[in-house]
C-alpha atoms as a PDB file:
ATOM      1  CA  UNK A   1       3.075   8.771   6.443  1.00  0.00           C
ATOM      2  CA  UNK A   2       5.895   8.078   8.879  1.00  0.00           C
ATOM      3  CA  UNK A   3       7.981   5.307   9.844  1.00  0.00           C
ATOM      4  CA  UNK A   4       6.027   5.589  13.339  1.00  0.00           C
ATOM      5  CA  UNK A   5       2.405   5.831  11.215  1.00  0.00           C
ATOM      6  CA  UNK A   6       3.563   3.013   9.070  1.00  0.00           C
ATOM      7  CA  UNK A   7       4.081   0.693  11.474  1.00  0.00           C
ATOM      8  CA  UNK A   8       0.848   1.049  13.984  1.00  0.00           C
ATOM      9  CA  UNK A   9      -0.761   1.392  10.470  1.00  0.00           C
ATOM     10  CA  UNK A  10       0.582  -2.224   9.819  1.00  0.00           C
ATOM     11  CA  UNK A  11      -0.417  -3.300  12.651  1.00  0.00           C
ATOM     12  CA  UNK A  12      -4.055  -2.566  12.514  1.00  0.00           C
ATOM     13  CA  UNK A  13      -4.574  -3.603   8.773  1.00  0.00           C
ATOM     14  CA  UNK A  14      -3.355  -6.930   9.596  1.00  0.00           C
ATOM     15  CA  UNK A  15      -5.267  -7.750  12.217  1.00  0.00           C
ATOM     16  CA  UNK A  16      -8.841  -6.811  11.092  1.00  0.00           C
ATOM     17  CA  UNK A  17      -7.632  -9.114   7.593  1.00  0.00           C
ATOM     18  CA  UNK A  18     -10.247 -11.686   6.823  1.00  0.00           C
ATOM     19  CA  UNK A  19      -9.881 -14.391   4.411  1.00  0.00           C
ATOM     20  CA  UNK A  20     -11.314 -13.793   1.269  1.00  0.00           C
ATOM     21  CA  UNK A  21     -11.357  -9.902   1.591  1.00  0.00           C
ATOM     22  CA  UNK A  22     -11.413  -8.025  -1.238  1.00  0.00           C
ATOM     23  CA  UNK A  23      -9.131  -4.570  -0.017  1.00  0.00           C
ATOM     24  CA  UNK A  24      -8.408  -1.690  -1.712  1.00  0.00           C
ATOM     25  CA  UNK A  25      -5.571   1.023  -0.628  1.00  0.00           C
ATOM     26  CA  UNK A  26      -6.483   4.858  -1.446  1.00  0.00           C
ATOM     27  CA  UNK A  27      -3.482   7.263  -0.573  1.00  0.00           C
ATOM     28  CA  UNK A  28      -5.160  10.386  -1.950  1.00  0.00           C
ATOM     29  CA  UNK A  29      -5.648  11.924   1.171  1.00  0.00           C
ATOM     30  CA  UNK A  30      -1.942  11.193   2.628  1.00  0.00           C
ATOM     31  CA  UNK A  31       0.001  14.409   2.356  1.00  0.00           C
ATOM     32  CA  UNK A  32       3.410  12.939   2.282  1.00  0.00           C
ATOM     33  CA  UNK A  33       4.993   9.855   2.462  1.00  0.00           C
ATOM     34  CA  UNK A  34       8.758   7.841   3.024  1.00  0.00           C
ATOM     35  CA  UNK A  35      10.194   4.621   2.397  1.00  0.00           C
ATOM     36  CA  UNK A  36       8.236   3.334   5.160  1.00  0.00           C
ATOM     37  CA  UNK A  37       4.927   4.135   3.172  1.00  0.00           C
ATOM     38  CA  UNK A  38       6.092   2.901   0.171  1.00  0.00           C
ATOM     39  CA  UNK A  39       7.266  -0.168   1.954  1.00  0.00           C
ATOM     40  CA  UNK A  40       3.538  -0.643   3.839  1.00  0.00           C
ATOM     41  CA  UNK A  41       1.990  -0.712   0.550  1.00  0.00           C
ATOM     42  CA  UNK A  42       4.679  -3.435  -0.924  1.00  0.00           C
ATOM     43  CA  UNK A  43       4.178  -5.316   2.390  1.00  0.00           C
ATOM     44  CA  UNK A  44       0.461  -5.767   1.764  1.00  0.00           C
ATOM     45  CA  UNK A  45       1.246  -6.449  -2.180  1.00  0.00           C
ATOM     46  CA  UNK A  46       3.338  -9.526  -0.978  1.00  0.00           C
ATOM     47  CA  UNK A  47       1.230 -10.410   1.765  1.00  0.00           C
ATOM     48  CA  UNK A  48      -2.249 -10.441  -0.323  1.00  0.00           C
ATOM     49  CA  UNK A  49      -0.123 -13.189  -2.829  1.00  0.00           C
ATOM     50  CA  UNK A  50       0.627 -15.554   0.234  1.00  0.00           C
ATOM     51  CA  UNK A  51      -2.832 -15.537   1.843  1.00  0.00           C
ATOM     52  CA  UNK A  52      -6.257 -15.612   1.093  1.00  0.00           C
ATOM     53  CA  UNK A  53      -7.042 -11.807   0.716  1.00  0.00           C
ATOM     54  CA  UNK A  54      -6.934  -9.762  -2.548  1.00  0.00           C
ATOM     55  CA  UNK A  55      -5.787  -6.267  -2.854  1.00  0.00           C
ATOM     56  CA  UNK A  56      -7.926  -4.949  -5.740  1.00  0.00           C
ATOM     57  CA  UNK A  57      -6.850  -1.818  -6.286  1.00  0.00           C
ATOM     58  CA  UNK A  58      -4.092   1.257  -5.199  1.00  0.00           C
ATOM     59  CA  UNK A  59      -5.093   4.891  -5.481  1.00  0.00           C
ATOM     60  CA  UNK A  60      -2.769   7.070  -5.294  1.00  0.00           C
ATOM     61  CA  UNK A  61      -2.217  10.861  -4.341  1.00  0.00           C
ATOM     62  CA  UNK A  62       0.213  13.742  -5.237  1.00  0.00           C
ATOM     63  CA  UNK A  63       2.612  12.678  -2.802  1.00  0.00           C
ATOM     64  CA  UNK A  64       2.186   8.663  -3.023  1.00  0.00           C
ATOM     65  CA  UNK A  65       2.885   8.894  -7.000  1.00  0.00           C
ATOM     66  CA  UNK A  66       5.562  11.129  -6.521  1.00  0.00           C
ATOM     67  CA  UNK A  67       7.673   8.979  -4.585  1.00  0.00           C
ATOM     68  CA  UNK A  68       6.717   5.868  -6.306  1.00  0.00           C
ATOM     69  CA  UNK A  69       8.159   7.499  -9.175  1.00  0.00           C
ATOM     70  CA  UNK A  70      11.025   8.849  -7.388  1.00  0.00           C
ATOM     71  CA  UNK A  71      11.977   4.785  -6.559  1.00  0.00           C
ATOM     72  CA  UNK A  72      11.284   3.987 -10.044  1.00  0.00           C
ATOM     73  CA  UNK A  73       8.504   2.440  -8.919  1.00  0.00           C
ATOM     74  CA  UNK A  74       5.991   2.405 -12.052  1.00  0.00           C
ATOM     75  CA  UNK A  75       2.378   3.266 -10.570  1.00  0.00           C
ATOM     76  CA  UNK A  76       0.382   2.035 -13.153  1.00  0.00           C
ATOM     77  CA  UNK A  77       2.499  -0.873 -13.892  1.00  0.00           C
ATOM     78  CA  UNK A  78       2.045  -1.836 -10.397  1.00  0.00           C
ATOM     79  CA  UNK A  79      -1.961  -1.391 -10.190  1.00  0.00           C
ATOM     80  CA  UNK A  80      -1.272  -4.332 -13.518  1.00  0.00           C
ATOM     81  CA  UNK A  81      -0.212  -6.823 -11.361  1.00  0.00           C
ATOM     82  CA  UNK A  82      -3.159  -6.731  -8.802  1.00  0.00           C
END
């Protein structure tokens, strides 16, 4: 997932939000991604505590865990606060 990806990727999730949505991210399937990936998935963390939507759960893949890891970034820890 590129910056380029990230950002129509944005895009879309946020407008086809509804209130009271339960939504789940699963990044097993992504082959690689950058900050911008990361930050997607951080974006919707935030947003899902200021509005009415809950993010229930974040699968990760190979490459997703990896660079979570690589920025520190505990992956289980994270799943803990959802």
């Amino acid at each position: 997932m590129t910056i380029y990806e990230a950002a129509l990727l944005y895009q879309e999730i946020t407008e086809k939000i509804i209130l009271d949505m339960d939504i789940a991210v699963n990044l097993s399937q992504v082959p690689e991604i950058d900050t911008s990936g990361i930050q997607l998935v951080l974006q919707l963390f935030f947003l899902a505590q200021s509005s009415n939507f809950t993010l229930t759960d974040i699968i990760h893949g190979e490459a997703s865990a990896r660079a979570f890891e690589l920025l520190q970034l505990d992956v289980d820890a994270f799943n803990e606060f959802l």
